[in-house]
PDB file of N, CA and C in Angstrom:
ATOM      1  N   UNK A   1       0.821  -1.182   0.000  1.00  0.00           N
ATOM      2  CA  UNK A   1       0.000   0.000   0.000  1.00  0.00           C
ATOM      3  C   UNK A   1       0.872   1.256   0.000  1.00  0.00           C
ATOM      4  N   UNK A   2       1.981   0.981   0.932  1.00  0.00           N
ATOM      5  CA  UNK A   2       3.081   1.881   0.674  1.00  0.00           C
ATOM      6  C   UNK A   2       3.547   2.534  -0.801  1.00  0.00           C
ATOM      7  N   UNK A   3       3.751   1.917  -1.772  1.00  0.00           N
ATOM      8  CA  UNK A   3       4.247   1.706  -2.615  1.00  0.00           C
ATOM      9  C   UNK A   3       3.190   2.257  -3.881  1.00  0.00           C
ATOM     10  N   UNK A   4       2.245   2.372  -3.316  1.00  0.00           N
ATOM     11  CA  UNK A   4       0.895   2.433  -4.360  1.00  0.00           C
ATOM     12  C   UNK A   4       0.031   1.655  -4.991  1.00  0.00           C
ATOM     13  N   UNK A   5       0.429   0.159  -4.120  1.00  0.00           N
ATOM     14  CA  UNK A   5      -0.680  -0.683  -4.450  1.00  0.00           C
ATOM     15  C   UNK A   5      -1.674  -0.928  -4.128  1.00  0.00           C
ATOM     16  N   UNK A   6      -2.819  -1.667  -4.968  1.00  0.00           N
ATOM     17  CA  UNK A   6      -3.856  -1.574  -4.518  1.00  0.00           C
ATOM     18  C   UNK A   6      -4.202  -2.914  -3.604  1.00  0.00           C
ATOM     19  N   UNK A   7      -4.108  -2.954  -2.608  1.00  0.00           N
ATOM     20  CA  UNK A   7      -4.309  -4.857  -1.466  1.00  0.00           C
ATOM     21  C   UNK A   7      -5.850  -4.758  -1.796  1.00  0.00           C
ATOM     22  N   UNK A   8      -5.849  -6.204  -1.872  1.00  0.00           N
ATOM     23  CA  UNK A   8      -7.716  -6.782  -1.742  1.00  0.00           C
ATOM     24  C   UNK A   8      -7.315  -7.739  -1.352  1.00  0.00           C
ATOM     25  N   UNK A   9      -7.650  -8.200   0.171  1.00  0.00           N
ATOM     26  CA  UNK A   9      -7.375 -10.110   0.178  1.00  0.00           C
ATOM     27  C   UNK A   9      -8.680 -10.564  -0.032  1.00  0.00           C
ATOM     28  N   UNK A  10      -8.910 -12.242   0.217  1.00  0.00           N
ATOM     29  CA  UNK A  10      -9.879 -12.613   0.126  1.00  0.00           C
ATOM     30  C   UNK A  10      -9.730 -13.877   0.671  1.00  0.00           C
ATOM     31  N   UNK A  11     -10.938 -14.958   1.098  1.00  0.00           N
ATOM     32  CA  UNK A  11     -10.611 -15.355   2.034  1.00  0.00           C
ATOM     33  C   UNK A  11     -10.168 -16.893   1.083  1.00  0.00           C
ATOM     34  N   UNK A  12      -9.070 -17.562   1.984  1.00  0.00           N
ATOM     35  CA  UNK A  12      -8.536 -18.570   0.998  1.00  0.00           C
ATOM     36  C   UNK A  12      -9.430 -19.858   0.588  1.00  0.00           C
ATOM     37  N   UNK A  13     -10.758 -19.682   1.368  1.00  0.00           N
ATOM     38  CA  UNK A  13     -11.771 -21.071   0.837  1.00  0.00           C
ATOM     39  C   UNK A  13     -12.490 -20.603  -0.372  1.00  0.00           C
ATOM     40  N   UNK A  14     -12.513 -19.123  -0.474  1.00  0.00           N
ATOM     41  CA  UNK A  14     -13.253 -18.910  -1.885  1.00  0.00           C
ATOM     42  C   UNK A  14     -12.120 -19.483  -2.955  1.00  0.00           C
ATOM     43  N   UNK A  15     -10.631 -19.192  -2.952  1.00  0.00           N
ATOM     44  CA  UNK A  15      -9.803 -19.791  -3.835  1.00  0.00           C
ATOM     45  C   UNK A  15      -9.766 -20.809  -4.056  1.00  0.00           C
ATOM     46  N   UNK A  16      -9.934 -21.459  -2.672  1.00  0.00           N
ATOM     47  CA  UNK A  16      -9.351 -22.746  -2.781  1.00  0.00           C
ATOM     48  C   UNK A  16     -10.379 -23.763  -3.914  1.00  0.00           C
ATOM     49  N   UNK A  17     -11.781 -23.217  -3.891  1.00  0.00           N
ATOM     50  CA  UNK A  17     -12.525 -23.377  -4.972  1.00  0.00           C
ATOM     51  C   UNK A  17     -12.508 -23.992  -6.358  1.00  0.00           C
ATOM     52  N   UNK A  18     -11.693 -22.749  -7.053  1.00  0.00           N
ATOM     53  CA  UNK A  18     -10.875 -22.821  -8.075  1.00  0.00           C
ATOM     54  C   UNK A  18      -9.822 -23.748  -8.057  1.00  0.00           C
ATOM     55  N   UNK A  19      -9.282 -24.463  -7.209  1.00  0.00           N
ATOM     56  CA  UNK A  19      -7.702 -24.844  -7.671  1.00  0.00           C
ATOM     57  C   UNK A  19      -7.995 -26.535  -7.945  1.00  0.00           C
ATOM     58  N   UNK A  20      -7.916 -26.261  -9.135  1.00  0.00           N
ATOM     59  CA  UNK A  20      -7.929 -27.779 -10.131  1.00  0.00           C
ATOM     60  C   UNK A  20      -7.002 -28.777 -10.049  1.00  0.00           C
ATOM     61  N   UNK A  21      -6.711 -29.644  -9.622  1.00  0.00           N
ATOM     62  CA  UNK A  21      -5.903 -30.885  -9.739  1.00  0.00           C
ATOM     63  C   UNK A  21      -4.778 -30.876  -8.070  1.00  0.00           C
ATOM     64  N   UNK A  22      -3.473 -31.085  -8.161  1.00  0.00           N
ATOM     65  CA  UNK A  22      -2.388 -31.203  -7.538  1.00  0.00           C
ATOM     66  C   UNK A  22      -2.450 -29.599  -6.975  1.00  0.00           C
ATOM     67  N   UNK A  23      -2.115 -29.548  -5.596  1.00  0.00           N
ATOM     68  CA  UNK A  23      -1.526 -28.510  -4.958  1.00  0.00           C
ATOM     69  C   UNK A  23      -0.203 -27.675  -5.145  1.00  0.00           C
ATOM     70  N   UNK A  24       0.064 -26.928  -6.153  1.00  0.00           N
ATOM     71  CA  UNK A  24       1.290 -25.935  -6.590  1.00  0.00           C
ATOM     72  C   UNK A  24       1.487 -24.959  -6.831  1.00  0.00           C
ATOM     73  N   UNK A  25       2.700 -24.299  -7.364  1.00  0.00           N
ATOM     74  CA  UNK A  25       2.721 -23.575  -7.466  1.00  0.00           C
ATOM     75  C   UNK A  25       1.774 -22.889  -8.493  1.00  0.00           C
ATOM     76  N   UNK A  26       2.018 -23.302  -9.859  1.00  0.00           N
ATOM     77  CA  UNK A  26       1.456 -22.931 -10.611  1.00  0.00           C
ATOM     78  C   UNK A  26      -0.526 -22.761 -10.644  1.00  0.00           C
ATOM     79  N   UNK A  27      -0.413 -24.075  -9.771  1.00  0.00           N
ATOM     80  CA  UNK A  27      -2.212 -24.319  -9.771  1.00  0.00           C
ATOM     81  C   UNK A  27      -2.759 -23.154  -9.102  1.00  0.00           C
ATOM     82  N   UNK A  28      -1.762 -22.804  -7.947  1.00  0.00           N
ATOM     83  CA  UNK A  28      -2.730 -21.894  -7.182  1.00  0.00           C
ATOM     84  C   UNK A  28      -2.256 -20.668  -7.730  1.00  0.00           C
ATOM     85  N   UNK A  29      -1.426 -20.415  -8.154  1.00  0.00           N
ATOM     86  CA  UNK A  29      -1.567 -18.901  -9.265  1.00  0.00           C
ATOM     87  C   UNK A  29      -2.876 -18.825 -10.229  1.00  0.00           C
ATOM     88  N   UNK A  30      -3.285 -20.215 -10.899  1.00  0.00           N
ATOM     89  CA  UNK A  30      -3.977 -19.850 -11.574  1.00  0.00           C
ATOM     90  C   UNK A  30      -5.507 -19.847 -11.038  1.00  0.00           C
ATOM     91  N   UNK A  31      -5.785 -20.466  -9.336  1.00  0.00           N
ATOM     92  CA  UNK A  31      -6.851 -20.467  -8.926  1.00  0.00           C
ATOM     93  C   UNK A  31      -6.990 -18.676  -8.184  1.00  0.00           C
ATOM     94  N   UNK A  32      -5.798 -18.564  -7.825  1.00  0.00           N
ATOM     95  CA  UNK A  32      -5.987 -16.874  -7.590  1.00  0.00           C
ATOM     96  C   UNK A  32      -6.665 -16.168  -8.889  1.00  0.00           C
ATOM     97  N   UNK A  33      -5.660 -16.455  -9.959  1.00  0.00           N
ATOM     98  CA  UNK A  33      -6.319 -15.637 -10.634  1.00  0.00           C
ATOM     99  C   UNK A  33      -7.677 -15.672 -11.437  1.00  0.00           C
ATOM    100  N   UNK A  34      -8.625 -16.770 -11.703  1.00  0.00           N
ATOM    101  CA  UNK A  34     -10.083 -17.033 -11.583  1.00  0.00           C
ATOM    102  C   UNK A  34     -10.672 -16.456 -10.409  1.00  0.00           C
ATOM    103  N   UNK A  35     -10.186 -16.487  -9.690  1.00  0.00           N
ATOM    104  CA  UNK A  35     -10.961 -16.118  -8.277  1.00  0.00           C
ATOM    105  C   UNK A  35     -11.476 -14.586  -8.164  1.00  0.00           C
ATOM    106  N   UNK A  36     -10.117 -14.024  -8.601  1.00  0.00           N
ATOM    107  CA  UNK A  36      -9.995 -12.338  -8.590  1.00  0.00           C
ATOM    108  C   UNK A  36     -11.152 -11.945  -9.915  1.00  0.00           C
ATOM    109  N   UNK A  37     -11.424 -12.594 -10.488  1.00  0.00           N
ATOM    110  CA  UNK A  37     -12.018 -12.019 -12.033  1.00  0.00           C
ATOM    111  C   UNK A  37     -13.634 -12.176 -11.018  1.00  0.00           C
ATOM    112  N   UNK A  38     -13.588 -13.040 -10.016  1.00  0.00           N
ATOM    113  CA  UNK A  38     -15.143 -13.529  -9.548  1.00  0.00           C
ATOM    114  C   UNK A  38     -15.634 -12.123  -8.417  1.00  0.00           C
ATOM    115  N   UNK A  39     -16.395 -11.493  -8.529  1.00  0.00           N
ATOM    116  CA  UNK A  39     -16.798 -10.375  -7.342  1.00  0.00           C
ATOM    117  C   UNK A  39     -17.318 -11.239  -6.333  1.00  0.00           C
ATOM    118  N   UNK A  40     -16.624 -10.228  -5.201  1.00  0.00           N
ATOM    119  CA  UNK A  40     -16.540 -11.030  -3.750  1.00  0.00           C
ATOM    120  C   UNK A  40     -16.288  -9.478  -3.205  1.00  0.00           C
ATOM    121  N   UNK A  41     -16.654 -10.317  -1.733  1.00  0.00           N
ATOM    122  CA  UNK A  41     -16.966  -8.926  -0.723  1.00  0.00           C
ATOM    123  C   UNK A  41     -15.379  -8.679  -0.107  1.00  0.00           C
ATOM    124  N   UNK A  42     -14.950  -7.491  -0.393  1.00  0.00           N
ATOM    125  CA  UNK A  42     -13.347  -7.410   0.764  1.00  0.00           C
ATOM    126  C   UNK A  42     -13.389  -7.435   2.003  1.00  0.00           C
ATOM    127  N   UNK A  43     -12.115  -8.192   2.184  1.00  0.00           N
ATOM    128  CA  UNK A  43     -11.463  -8.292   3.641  1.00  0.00           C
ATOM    129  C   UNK A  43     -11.009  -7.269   4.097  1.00  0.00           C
ATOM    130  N   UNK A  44     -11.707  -6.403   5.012  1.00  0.00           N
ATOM    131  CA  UNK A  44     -10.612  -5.159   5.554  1.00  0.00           C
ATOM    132  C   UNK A  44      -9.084  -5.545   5.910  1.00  0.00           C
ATOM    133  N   UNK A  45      -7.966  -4.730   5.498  1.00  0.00           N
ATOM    134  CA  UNK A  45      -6.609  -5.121   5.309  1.00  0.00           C
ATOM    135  C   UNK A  45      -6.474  -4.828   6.887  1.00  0.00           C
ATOM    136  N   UNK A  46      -5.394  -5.021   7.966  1.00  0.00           N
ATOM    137  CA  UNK A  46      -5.463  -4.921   9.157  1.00  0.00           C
ATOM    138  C   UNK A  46      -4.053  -4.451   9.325  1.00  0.00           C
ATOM    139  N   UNK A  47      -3.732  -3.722  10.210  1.00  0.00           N
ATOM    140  CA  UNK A  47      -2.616  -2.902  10.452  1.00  0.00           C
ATOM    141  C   UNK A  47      -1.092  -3.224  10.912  1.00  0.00           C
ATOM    142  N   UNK A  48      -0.431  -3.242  11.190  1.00  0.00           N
ATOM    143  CA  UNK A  48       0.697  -4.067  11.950  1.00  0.00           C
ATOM    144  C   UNK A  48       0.331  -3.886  13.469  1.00  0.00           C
ATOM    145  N   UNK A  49      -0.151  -2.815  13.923  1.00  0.00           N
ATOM    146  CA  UNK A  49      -0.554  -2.803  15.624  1.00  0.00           C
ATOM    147  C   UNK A  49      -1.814  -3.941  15.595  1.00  0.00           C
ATOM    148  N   UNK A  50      -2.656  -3.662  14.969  1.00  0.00           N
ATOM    149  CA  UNK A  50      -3.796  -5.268  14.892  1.00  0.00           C
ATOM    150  C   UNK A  50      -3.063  -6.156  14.722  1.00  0.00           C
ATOM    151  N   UNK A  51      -2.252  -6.643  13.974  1.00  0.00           N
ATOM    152  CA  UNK A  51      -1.937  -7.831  13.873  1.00  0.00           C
ATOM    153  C   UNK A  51      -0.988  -8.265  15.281  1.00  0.00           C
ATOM    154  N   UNK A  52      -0.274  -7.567  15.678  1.00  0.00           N
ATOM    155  CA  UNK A  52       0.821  -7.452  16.872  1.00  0.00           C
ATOM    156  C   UNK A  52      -0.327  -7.927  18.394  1.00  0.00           C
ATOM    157  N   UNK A  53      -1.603  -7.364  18.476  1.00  0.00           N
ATOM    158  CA  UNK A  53      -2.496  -7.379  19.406  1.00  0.00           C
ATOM    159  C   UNK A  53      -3.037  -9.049  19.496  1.00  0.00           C
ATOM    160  N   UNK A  54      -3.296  -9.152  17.597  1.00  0.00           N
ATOM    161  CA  UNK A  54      -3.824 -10.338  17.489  1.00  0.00           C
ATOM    162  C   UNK A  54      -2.986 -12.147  18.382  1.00  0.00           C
ATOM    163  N   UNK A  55      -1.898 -11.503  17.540  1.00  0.00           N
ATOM    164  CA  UNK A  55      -0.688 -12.596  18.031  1.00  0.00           C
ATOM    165  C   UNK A  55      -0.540 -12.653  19.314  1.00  0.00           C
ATOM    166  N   UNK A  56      -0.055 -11.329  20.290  1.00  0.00           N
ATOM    167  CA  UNK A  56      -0.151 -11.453  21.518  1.00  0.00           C
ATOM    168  C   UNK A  56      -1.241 -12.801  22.284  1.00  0.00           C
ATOM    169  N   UNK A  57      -2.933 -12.064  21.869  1.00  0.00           N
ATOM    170  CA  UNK A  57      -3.832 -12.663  22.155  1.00  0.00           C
ATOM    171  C   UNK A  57      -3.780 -14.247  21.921  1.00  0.00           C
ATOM    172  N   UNK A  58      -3.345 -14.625  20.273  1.00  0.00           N
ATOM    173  CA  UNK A  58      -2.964 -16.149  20.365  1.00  0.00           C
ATOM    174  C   UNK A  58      -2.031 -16.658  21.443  1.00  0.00           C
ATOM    175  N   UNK A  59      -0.930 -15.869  21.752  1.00  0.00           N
ATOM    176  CA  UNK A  59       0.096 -16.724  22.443  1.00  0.00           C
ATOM    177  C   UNK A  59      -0.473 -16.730  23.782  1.00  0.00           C
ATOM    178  N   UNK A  60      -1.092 -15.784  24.460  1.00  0.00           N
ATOM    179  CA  UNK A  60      -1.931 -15.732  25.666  1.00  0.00           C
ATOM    180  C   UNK A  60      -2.298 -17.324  25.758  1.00  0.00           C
ATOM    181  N   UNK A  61      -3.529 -17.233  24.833  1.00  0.00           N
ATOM    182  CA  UNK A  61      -4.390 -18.319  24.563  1.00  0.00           C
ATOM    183  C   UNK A  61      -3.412 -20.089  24.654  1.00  0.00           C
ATOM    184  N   UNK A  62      -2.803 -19.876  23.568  1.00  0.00           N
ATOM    185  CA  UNK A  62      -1.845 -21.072  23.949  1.00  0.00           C
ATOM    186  C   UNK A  62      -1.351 -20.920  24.999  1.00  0.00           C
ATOM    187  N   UNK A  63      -0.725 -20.495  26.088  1.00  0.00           N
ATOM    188  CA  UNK A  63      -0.135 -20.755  26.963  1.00  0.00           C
ATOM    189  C   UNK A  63      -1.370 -21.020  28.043  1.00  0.00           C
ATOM    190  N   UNK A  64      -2.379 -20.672  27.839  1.00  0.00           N
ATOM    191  CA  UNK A  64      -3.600 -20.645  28.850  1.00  0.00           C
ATOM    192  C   UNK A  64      -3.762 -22.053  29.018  1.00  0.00           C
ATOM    193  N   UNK A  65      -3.732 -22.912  27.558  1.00  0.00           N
ATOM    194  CA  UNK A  65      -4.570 -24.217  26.870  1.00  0.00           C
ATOM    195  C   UNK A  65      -3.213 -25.188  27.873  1.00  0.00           C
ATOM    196  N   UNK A  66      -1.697 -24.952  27.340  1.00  0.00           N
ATOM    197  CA  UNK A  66      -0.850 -25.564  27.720  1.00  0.00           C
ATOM    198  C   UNK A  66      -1.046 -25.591  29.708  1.00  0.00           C
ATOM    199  N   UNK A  67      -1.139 -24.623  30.070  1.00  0.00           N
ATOM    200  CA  UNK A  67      -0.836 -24.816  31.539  1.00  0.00           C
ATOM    201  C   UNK A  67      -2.387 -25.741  32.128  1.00  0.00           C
ATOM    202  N   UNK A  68      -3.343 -25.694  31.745  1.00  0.00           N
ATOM    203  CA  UNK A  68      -4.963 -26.559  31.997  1.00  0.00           C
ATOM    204  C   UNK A  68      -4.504 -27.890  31.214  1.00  0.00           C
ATOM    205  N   UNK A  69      -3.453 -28.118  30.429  1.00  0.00           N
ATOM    206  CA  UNK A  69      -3.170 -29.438  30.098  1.00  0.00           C
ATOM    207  C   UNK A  69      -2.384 -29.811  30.808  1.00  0.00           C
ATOM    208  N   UNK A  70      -1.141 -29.100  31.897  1.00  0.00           N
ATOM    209  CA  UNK A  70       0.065 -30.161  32.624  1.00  0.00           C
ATOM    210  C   UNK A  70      -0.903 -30.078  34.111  1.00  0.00           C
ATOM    211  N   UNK A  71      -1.892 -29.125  34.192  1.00  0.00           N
ATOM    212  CA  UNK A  71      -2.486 -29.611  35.430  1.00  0.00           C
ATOM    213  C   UNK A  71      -3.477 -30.346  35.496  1.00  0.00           C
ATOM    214  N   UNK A  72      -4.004 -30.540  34.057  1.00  0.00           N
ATOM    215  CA  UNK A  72      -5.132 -32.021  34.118  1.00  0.00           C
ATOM    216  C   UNK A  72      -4.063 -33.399  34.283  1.00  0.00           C
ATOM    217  N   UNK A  73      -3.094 -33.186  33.756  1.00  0.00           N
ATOM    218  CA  UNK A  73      -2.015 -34.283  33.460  1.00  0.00           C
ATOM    219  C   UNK A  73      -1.738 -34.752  34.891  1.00  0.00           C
ATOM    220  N   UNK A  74      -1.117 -33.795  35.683  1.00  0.00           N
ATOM    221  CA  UNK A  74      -1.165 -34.017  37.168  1.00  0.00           C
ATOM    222  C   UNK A  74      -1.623 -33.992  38.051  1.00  0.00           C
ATOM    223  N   UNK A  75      -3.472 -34.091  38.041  1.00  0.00           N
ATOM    224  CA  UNK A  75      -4.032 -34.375  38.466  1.00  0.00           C
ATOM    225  C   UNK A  75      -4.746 -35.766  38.542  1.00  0.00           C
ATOM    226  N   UNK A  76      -4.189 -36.238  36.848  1.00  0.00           N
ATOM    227  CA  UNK A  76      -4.766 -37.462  36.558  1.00  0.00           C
ATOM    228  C   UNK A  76      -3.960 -38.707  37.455  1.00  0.00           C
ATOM    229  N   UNK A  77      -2.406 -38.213  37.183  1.00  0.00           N
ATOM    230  CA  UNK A  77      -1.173 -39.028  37.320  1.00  0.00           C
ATOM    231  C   UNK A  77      -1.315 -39.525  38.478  1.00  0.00           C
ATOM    232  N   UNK A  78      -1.706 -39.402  39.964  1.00  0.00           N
ATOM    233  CA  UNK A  78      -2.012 -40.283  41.290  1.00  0.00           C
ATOM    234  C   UNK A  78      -3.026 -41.589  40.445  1.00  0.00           C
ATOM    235  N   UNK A  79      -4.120 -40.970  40.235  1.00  0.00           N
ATOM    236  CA  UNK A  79      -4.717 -42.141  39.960  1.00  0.00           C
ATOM    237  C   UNK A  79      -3.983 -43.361  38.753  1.00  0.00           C
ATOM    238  N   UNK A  80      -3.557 -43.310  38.739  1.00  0.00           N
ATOM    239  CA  UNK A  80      -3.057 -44.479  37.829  1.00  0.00           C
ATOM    240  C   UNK A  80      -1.876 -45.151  38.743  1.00  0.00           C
ATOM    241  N   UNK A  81      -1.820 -44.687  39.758  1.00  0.00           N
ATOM    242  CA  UNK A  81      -0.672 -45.228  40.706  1.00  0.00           C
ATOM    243  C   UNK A  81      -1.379 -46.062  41.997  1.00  0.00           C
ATOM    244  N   UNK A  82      -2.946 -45.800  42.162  1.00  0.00           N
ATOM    245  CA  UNK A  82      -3.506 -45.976  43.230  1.00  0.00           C
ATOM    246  C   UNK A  82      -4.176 -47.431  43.429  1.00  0.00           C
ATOM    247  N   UNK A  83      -3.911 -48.069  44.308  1.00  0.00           N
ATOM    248  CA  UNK A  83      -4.248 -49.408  44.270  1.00  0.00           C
ATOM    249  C   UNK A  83      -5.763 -49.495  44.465  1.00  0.00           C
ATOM    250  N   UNK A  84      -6.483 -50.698  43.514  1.00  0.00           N
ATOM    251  CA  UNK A  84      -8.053 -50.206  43.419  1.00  0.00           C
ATOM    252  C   UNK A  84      -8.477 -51.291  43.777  1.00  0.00           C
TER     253      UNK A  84
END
């Protein structure tokens, strides 16, 4: 955009649509470019501070998921030791 281009993304299941045969290079150049000729609604482009917020928020998230997994883990771990 810097530069003077014009960005439109779009979302990659409408492409993925288009892409005929084997997964490549070439295929998915040419499923982009069918795709782009097709009118579709734009993706607002998102900023580097959005994206920076976004990521934060993922890694939050993973580390949230990871620590509720080593304490289900060690909570489980007595019982499998316990004579029944």
């Amino acid at each position: 955009m810097e530069m003077g281009h014009q960005v439109e993304l779009m979302p990659a299941k409408f492409v993925k649509v288009f892409n005929i045969g084997n997964k490549n290079d070439p295929a998915d150049a040419r499923a982009i470019r069918m795709a782009t000729q097709m009118p579709t609604k734009p993706i607002a482009v998102k900023t580097e501070a959005q994206q920076a917020v976004l990521a934060l928020h993922r890694l939050r998230q993973q580390k949230i998921e990871f620590r509720t997994m080593q304490i289900n883990s060690l909570r489980g771990l007595p019982t499998e030791y316990t004579a029944k």
